[in-house]
Protein backbone atom coordinates (compact mmCIF):
# COMPACT_ATOMS: atom_id res chain seq x y z
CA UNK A 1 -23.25 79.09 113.99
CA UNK A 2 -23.44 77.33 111.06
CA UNK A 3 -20.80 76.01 109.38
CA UNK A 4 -21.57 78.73 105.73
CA UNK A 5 -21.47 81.83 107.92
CA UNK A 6 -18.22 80.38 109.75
CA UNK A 7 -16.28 79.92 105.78
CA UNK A 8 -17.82 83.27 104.83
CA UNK A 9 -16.35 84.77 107.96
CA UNK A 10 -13.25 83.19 107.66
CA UNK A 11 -13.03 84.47 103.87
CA UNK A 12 -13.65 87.89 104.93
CA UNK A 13 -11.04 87.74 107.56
CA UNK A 14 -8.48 86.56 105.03
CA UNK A 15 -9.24 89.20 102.76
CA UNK A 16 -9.15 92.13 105.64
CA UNK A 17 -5.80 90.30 106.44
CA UNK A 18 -4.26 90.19 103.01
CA UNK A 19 -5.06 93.95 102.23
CA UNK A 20 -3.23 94.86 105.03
CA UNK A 21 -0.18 92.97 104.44
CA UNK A 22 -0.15 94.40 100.86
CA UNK A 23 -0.68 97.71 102.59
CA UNK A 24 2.22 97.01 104.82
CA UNK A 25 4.55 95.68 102.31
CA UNK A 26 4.10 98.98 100.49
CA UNK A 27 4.40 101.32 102.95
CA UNK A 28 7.91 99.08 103.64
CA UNK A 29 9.29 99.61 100.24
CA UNK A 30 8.44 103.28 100.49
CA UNK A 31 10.38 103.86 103.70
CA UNK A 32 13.18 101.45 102.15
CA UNK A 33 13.39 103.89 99.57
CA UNK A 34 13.24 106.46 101.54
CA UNK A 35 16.47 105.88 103.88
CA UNK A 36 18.21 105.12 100.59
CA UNK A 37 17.47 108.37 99.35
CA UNK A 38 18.39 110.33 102.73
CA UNK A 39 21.49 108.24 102.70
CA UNK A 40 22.19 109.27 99.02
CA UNK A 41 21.42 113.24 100.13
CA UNK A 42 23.84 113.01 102.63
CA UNK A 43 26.64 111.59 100.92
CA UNK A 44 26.42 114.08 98.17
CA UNK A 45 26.14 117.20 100.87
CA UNK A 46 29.39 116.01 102.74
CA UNK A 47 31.14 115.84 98.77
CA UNK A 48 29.82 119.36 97.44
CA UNK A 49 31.16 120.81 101.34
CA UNK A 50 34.65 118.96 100.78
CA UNK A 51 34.74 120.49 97.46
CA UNK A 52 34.08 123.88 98.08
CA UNK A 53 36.21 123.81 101.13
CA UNK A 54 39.35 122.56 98.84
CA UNK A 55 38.43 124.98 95.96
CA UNK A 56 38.56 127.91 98.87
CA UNK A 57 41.71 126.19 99.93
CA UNK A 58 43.63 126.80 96.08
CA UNK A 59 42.34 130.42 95.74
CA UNK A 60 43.31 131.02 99.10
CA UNK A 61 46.98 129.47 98.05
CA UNK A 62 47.44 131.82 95.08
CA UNK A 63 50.04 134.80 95.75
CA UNK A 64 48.74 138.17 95.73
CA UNK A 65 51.57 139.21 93.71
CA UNK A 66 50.79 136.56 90.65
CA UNK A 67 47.33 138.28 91.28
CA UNK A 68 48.63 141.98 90.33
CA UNK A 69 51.08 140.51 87.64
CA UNK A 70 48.05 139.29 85.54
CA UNK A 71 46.01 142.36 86.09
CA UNK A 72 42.46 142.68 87.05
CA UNK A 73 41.14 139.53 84.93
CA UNK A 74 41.80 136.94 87.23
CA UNK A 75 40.03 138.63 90.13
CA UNK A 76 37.48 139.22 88.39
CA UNK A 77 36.56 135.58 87.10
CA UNK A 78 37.84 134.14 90.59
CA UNK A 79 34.82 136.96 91.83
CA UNK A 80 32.45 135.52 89.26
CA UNK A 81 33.12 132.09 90.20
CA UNK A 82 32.50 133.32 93.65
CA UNK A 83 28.93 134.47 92.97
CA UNK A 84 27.81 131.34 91.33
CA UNK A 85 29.07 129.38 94.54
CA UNK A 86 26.76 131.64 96.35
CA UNK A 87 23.78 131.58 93.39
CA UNK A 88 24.59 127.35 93.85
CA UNK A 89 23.92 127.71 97.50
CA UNK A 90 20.74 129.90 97.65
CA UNK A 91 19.58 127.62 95.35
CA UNK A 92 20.38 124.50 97.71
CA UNK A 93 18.97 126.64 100.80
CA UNK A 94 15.52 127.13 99.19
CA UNK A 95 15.31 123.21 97.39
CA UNK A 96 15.62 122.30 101.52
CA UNK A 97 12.81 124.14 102.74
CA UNK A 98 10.85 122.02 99.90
């Protein structure tokens, strides 16, 4: 072999070479990104459940009787708070199936 093809060889091998690592490097970054991300997802899903849990907590906490002393109003918005918990967590439920 002479010694042209052997450089043009060796040129072509260090190209081939440094596309992958860029390739590689990429596809690092993306899966660093990635775990961050998941990591992020999960924090904020164990928050929002603490939350809801103590907000369930303090309406479970209020007397009935403090209830029927301030008539039919409080029920009411504690009922519409109620339904946007729910509306908030159909909402989650169908973001995870995307």
């Amino acid at each position: 072999m002479q010694v042209t093809e052997m450089k043009t060889k060796l040129e072509e091998k260090i190209k081939a070479l440094e596309e992958e690592k860029r390739t590689l490097l990429e596809e690092r970054d993306k899966l660093k990104e990635i775990l961050v991300l998941s990591e992020k997802a999960k924090t904020l899903e164990s928050e929002v459940s603490k939350l809801k849990e103590e907000i369930k907590s303090l309406r479970d906490k209020i007397p009935e009787d403090i209830l029927e002393e301030l008539g039919k109003t409080v029920p009411k918005i504690l009922e519409s708070e109620g339904e946007k918990e729910e509306e908030g967590e159909e909402c989650y439920q169908e973001e995870e199936l995307f």
